[in-house]
N, C-alpha and C. Protein backbone atom coordinates (compact mmCIF):
# COMPACT_ATOMS: atom_id res chain seq x y z
N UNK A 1 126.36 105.29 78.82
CA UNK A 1 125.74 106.56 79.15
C UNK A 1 126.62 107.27 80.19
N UNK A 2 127.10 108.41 80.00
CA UNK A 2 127.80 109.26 80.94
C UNK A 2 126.87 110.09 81.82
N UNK A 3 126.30 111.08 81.24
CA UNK A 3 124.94 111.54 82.73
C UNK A 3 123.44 111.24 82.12
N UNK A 4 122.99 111.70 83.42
CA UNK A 4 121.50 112.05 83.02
C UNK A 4 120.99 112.99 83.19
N UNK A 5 119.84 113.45 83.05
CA UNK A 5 119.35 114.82 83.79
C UNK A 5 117.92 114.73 83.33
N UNK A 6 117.00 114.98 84.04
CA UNK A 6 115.82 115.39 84.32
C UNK A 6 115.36 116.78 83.80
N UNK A 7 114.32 117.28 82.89
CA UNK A 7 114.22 118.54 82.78
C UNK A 7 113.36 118.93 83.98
N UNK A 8 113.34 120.14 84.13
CA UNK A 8 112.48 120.75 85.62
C UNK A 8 111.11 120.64 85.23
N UNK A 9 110.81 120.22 86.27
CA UNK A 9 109.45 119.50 86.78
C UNK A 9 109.09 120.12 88.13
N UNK A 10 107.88 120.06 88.28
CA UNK A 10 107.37 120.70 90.02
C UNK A 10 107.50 119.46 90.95
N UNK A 11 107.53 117.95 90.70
CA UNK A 11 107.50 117.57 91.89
C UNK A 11 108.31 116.26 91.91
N UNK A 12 109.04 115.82 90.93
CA UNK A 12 110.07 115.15 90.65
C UNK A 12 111.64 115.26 90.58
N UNK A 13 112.61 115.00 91.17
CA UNK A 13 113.75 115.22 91.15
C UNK A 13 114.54 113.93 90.57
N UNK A 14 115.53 113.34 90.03
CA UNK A 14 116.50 112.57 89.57
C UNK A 14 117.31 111.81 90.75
N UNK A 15 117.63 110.96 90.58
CA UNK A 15 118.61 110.46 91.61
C UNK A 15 119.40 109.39 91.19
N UNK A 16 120.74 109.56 90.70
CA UNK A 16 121.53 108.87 89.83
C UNK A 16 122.12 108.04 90.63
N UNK A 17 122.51 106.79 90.84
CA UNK A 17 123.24 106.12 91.28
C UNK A 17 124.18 105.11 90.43
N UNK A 18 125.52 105.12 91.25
CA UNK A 18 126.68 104.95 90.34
C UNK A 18 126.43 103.13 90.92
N UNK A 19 126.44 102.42 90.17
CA UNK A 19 126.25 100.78 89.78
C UNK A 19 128.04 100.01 89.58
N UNK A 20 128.69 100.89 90.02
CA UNK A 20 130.10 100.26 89.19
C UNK A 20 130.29 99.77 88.24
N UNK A 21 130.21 98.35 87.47
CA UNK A 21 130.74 98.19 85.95
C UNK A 21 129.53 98.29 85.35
N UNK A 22 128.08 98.17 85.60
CA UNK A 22 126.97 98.34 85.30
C UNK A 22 126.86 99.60 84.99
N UNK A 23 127.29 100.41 85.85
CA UNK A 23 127.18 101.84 84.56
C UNK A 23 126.05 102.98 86.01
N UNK A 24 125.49 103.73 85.65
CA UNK A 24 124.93 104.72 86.40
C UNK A 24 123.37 104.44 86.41
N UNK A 25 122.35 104.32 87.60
CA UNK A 25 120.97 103.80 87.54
C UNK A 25 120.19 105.54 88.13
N UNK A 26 119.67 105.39 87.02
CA UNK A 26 118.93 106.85 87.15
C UNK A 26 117.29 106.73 87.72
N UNK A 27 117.21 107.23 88.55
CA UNK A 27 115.99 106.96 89.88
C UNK A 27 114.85 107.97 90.09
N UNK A 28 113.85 107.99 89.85
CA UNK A 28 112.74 109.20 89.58
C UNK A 28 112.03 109.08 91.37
N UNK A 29 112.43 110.21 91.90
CA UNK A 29 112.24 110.52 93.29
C UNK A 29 111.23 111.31 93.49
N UNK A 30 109.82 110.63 94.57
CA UNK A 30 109.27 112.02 94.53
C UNK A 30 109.46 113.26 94.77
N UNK A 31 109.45 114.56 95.07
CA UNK A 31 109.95 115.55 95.95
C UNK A 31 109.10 116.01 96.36
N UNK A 32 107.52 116.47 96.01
CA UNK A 32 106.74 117.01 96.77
C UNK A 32 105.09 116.34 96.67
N UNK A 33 104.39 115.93 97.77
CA UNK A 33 103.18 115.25 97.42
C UNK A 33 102.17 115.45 96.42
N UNK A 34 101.97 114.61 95.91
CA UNK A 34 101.03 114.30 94.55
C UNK A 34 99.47 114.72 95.14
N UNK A 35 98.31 115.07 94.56
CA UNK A 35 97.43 115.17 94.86
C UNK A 35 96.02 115.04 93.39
N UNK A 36 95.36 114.02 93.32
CA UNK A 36 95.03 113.80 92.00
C UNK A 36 94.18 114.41 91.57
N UNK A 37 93.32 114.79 92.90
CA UNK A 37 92.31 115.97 92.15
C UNK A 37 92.53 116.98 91.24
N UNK A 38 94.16 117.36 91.60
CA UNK A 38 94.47 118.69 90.90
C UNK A 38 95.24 118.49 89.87
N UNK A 39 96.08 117.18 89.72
CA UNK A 39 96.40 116.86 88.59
C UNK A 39 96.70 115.29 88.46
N UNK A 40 95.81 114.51 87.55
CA UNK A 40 95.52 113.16 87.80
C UNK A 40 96.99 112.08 87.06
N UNK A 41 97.66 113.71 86.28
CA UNK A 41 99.00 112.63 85.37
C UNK A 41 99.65 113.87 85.29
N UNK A 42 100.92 113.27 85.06
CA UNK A 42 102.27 113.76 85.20
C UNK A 42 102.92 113.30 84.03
N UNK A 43 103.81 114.44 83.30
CA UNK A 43 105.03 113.96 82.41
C UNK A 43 106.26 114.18 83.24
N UNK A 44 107.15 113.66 82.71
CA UNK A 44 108.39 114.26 82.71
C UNK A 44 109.36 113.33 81.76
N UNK A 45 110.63 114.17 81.59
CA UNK A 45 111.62 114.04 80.39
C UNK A 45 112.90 113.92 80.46
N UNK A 46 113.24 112.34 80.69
CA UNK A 46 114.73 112.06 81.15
C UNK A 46 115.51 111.91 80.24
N UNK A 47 116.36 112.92 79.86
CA UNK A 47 117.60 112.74 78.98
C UNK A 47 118.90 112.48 79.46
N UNK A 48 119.59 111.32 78.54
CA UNK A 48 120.81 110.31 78.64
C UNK A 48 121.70 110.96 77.30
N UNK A 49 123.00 111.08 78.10
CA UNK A 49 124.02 111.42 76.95
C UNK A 49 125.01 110.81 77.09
N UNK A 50 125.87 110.60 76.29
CA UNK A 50 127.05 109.67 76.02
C UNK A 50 128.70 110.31 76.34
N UNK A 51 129.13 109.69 76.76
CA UNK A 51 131.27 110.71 76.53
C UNK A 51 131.66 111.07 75.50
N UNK A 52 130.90 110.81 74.15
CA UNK A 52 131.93 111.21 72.90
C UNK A 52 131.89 112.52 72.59
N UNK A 53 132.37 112.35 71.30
CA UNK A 53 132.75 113.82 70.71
C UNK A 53 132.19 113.85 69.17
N UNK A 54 130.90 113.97 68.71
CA UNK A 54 130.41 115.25 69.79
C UNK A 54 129.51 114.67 70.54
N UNK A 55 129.08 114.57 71.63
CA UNK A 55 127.70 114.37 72.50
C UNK A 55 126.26 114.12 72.52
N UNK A 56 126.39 112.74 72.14
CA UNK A 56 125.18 112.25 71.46
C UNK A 56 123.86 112.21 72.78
N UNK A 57 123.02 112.56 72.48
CA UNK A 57 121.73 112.10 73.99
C UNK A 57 120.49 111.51 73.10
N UNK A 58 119.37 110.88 74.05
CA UNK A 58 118.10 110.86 74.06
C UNK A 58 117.66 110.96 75.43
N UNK A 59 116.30 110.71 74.68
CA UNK A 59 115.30 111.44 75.82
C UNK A 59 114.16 110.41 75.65
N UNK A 60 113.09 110.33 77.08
CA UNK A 60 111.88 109.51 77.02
C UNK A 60 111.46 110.47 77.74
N UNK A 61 110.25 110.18 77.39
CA UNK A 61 108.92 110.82 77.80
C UNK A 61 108.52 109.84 79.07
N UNK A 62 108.06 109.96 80.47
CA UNK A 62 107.52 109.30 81.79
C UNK A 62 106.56 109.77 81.82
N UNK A 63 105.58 108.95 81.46
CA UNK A 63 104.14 109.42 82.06
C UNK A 63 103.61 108.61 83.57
N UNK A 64 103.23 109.33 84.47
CA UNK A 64 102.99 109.22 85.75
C UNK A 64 101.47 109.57 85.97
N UNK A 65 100.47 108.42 86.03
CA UNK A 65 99.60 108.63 86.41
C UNK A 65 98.95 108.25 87.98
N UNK A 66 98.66 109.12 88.66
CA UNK A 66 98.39 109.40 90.06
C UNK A 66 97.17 108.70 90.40
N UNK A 67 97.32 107.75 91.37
CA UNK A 67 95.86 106.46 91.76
C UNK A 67 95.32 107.25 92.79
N UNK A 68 94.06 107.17 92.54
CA UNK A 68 93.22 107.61 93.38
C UNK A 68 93.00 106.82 95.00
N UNK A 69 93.45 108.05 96.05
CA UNK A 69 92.53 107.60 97.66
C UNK A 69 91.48 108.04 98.54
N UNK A 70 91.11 107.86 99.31
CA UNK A 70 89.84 107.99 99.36
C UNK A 70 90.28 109.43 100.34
N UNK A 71 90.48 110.69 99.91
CA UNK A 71 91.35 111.37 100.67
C UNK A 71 89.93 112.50 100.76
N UNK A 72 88.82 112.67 100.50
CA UNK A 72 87.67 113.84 100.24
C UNK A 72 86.67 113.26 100.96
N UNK A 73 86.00 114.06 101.81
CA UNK A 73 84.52 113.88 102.08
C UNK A 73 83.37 113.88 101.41
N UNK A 74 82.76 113.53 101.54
CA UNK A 74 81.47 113.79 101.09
C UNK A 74 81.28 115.44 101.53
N UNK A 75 80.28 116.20 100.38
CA UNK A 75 80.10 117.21 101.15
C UNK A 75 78.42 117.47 100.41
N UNK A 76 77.61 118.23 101.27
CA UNK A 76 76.22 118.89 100.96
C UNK A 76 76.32 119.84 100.50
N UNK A 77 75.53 120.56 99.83
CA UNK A 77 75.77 121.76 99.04
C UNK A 77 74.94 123.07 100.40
N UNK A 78 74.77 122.43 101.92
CA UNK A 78 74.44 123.22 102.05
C UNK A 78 75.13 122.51 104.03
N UNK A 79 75.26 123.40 104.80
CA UNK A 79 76.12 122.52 106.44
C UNK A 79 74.52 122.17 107.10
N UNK A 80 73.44 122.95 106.86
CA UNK A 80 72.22 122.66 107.98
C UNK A 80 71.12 122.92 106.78
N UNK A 81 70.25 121.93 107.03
CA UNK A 81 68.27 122.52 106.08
C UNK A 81 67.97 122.39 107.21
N UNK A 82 66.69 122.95 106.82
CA UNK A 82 65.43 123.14 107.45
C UNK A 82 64.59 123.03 106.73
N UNK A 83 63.34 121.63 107.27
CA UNK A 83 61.93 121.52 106.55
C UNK A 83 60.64 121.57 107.52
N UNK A 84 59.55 122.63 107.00
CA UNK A 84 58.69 122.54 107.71
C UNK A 84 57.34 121.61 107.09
N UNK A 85 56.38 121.10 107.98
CA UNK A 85 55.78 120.35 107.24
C UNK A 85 54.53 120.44 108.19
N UNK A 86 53.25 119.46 107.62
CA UNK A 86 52.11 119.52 108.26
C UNK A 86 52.21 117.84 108.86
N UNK A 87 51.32 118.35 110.28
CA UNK A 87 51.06 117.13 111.09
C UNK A 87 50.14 116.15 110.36
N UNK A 88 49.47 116.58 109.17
CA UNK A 88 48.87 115.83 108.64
C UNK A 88 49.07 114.99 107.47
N UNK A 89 50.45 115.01 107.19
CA UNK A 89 51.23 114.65 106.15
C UNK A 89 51.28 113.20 106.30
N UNK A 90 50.48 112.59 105.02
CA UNK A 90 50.85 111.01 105.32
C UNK A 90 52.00 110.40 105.24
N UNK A 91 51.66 109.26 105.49
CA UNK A 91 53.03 108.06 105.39
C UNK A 91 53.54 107.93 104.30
N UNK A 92 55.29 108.55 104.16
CA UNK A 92 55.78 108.09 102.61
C UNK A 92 55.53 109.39 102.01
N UNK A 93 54.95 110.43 102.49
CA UNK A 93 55.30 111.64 101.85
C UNK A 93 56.91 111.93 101.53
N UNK A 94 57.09 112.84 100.74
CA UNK A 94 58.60 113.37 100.25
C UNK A 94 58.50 114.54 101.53
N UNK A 95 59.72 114.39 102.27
CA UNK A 95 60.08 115.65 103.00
C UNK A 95 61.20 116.36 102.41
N UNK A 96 62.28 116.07 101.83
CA UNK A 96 63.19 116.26 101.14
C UNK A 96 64.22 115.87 100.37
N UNK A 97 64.44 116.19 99.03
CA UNK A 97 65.55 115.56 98.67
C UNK A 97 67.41 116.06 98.51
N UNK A 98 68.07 115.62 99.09
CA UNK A 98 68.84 115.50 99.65
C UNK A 98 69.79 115.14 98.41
N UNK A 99 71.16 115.55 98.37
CA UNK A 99 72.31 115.42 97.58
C UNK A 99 73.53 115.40 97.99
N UNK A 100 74.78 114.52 97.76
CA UNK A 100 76.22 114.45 98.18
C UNK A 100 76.74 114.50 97.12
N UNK A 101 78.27 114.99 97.41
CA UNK A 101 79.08 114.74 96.30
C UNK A 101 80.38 114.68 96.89
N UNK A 102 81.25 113.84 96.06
CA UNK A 102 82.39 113.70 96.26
C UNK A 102 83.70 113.53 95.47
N UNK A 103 84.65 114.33 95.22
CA UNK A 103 85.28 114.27 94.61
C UNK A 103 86.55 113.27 93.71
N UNK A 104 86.64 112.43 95.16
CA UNK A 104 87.49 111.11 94.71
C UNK A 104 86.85 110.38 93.66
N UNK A 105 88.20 109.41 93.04
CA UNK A 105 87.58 108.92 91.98
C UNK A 105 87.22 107.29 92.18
N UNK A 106 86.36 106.71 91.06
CA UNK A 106 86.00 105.64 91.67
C UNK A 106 84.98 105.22 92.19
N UNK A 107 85.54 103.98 93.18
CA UNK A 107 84.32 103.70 94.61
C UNK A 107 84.76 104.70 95.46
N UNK A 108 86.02 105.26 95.67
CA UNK A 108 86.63 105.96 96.30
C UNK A 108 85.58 107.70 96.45
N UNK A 109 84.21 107.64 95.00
CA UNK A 109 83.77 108.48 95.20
C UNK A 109 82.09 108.40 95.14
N UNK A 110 81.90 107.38 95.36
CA UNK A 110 81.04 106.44 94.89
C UNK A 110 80.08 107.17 96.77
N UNK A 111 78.64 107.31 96.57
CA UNK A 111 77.78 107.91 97.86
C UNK A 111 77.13 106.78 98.35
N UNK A 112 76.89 106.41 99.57
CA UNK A 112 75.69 105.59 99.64
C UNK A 112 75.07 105.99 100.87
N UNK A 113 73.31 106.38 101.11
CA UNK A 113 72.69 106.90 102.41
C UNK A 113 72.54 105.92 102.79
């Protein structure tokens, strides 16, 4: 294999390193932080070509799928309630029900009160 090259991608760059009689080791670098909420997998498309004449290449397909961390809060659909109620309200009445959510995946998004 004579080069490589990477087609353009948003957050992957190439990084070829020359191996001496082994030949050239082509290195998938991150370049800018991953974030999975917004995109949980990644392609990209490394093509290898040869010295002859005429210039033979292939190509693979890298699929990169992004692991989830526990990087999100919990959040309420609301920052403060307010419940009013009677002094005469027995024991074990419902005062309110209450909801979280969280976006990570997983246990990573998993609620517990």
């Amino acid at each position: 294999v004579q080069t490589y090259q990477l087609l353009p991608n948003e957050y992957f760059i190439l990084d070829v390193q020359e191996r001496g009689r082994i030949g050239n080791l082509p290195m998938l670098v991150l370049q800018r932080t991953l974030d999975r909420e917004t995109t949980s997998t990644h392609e990209v498309t490394l093509v290898a070509e040869d010295g002859g004449l005429p210039v033979r290449s292939g190509e693979v397909q890298v699929t990169i799928r992004v692991k989830d961390v526990n990087d999100n809060l919990p959040v309420f659909s609301q920052a403060v309630y307010s419940v009013t109620m009677v002094e005469s309200a027995p024991a074990g009445s419902l005062i309110i029900k209450l909801n979280a959510t969280d976006i990570d995946d997983g246990p990573n998004g998993e609620i517990t009160y």
